[in-house]
N, C-alpha and C. Protein backbone atom coordinates (compact mmCIF):
# COMPACT_ATOMS: atom_id res chain seq x y z
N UNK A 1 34.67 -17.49 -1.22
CA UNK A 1 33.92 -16.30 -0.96
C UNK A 1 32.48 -16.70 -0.64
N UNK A 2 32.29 -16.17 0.72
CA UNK A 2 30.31 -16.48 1.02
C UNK A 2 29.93 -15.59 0.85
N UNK A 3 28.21 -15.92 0.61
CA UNK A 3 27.55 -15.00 -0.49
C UNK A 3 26.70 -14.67 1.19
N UNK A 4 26.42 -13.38 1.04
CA UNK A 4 25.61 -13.25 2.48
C UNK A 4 24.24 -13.46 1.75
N UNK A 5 23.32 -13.28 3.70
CA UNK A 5 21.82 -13.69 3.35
C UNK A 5 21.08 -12.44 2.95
N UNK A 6 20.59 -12.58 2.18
CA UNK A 6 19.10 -11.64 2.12
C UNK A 6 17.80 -11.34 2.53
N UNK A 7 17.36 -10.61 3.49
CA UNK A 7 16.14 -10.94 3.88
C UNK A 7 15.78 -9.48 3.81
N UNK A 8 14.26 -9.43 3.90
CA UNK A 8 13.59 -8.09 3.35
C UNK A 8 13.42 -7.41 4.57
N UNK A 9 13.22 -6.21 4.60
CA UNK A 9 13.43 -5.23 6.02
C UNK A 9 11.98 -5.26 6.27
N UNK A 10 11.87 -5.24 7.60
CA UNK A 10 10.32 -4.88 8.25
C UNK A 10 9.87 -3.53 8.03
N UNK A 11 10.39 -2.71 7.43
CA UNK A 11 9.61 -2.03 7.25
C UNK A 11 9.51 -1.39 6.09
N UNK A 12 10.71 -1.52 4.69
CA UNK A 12 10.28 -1.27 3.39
C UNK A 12 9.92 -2.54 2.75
N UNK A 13 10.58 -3.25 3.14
CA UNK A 13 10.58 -4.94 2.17
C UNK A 13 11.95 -4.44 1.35
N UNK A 14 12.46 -4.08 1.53
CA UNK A 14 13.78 -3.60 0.42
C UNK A 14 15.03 -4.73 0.86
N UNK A 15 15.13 -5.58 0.05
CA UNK A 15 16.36 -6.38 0.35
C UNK A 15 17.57 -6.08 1.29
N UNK A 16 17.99 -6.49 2.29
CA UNK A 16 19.09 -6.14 3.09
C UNK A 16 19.99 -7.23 3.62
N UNK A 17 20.98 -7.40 3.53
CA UNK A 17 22.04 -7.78 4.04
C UNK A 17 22.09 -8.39 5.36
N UNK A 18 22.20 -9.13 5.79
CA UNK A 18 21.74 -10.18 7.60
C UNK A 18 23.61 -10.78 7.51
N UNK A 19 24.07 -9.57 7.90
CA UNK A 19 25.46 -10.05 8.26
C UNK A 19 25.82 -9.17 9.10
N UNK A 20 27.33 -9.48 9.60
CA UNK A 20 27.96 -8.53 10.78
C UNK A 20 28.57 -7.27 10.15
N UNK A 21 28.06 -6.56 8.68
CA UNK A 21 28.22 -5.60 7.77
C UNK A 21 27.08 -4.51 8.04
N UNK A 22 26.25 -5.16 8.31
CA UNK A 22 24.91 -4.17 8.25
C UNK A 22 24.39 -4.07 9.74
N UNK A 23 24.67 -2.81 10.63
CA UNK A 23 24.61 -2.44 12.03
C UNK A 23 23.09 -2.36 12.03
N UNK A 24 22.56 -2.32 11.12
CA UNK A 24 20.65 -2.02 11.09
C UNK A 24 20.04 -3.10 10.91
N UNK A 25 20.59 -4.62 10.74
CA UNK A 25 19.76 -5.58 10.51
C UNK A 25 18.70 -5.94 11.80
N UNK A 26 17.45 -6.33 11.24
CA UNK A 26 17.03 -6.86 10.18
C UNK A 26 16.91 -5.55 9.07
N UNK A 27 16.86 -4.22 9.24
CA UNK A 27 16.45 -3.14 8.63
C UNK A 27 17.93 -2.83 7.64
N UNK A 28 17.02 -2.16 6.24
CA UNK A 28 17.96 -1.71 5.54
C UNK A 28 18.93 -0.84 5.97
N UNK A 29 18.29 0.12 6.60
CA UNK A 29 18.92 1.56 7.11
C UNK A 29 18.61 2.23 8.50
N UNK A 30 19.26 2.97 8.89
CA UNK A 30 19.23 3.18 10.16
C UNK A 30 17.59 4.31 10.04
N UNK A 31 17.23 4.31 8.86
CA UNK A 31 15.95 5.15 8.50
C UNK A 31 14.73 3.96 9.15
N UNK A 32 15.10 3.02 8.38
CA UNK A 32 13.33 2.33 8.69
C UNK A 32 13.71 1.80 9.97
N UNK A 33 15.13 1.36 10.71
CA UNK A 33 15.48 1.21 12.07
C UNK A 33 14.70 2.26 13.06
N UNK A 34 14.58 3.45 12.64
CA UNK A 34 14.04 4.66 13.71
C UNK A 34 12.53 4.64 13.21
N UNK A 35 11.98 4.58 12.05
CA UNK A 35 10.67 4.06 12.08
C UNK A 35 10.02 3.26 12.98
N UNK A 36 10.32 2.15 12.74
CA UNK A 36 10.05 0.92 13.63
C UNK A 36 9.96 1.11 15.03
N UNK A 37 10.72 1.68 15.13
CA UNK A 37 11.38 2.36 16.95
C UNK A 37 10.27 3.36 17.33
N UNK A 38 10.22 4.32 16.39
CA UNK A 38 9.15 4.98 16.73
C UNK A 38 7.75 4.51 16.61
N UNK A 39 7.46 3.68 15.70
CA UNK A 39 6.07 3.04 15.76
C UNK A 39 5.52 1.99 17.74
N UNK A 40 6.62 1.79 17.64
CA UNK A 40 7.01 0.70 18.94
C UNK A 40 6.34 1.77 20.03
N UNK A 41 7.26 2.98 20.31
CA UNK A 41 7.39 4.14 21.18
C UNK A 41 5.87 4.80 21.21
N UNK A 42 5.36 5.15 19.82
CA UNK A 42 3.81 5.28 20.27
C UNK A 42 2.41 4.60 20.47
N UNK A 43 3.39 3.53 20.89
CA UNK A 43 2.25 2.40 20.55
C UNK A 43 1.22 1.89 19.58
N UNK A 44 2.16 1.92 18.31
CA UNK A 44 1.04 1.58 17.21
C UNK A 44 1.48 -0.10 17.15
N UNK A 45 2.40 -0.68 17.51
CA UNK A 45 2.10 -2.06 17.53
C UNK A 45 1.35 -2.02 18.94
N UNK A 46 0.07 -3.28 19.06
CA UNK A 46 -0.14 -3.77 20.10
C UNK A 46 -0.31 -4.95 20.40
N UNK A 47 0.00 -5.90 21.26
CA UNK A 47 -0.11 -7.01 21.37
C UNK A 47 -1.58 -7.13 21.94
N UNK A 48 -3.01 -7.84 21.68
CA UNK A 48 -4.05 -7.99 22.12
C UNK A 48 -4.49 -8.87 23.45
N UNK A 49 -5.01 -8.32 24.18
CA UNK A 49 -4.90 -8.85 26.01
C UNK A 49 -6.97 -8.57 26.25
N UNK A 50 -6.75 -9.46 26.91
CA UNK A 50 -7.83 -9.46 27.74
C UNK A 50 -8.03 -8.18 28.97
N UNK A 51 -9.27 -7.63 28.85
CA UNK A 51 -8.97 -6.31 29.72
C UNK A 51 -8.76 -7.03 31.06
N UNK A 52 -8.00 -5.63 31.91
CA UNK A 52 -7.15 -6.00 33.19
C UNK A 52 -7.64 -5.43 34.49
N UNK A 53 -7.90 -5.88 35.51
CA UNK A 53 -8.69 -5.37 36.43
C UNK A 53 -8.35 -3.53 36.54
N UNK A 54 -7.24 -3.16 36.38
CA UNK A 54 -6.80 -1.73 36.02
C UNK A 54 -7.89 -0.80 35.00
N UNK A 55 -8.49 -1.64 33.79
CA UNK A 55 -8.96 -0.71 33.31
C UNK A 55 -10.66 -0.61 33.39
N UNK A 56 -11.00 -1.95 34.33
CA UNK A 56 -12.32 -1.86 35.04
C UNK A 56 -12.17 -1.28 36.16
N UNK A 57 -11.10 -1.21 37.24
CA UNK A 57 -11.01 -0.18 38.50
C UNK A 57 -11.02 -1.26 39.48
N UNK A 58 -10.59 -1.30 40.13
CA UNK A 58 -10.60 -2.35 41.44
C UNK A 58 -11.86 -2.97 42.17
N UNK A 59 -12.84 -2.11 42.03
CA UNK A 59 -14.36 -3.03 42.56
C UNK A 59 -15.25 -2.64 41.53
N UNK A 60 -14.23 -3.26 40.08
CA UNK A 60 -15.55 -4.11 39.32
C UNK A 60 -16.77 -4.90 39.87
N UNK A 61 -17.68 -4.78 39.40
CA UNK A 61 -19.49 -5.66 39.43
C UNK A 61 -19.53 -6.83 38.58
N UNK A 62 -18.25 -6.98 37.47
CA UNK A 62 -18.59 -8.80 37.04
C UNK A 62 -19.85 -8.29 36.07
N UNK A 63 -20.40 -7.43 36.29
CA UNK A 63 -21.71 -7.23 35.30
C UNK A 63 -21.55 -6.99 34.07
N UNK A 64 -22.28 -7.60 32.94
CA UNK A 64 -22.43 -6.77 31.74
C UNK A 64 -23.14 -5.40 31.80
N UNK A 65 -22.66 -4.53 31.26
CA UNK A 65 -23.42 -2.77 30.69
C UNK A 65 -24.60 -2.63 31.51
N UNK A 66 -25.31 -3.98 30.70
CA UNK A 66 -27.57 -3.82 31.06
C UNK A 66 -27.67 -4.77 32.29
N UNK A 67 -26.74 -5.55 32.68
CA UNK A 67 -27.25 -5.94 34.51
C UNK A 67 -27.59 -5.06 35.14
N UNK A 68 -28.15 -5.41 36.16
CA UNK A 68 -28.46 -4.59 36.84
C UNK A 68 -28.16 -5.61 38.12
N UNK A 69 -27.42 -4.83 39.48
CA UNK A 69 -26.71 -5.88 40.08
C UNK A 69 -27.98 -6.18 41.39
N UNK A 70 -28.22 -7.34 41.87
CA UNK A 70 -29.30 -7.46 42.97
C UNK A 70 -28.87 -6.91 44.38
N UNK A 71 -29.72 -6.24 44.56
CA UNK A 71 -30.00 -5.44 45.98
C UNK A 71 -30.55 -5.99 46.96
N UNK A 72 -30.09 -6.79 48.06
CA UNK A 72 -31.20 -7.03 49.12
C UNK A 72 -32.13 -6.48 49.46
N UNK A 73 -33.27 -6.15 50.30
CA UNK A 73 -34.11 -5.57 50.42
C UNK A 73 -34.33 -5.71 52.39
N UNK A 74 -34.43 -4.92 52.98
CA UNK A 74 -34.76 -5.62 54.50
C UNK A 74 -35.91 -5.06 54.92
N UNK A 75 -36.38 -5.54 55.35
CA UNK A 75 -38.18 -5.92 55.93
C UNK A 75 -38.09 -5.32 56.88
């Protein structure tokens, strides 16, 4: 007789079962399974990125805030 594994659920820590018994693994229950899912769905995990020309707009200035960008001048 094998003893299955135990590992704690992502989202109670409540011991669960990591076998072909438990349809919710890594999760205890199909409860903290739809948690998770939903945390995912409103974007409360985020993975951290460098901003993307998308959220400066396509003819970004490269400038910081207080530059001020140089203007030719013609004579």
């Amino acid at each position: 007789m094998s003893k299955s594994v135990k590992v704690a659920c992502p989202q109670c820590q409540k011991k669960a079962a990591w076998d072909s018994k438990n349809p919710y693994r890594p999760f205890c229950s199909e409860r903290c399974k739809l948690i998770d899912l939903g945390a995912w769905a409103s974007e409360s995990y985020q993975i951290p990125s460098s901003p993307s020309e998308e959220e400066y707009g396509e003819y970004s200035t490269g400038l910081d805030a207080n530059e001020k960008p140089f203007t030719p001048t013609m004579h």
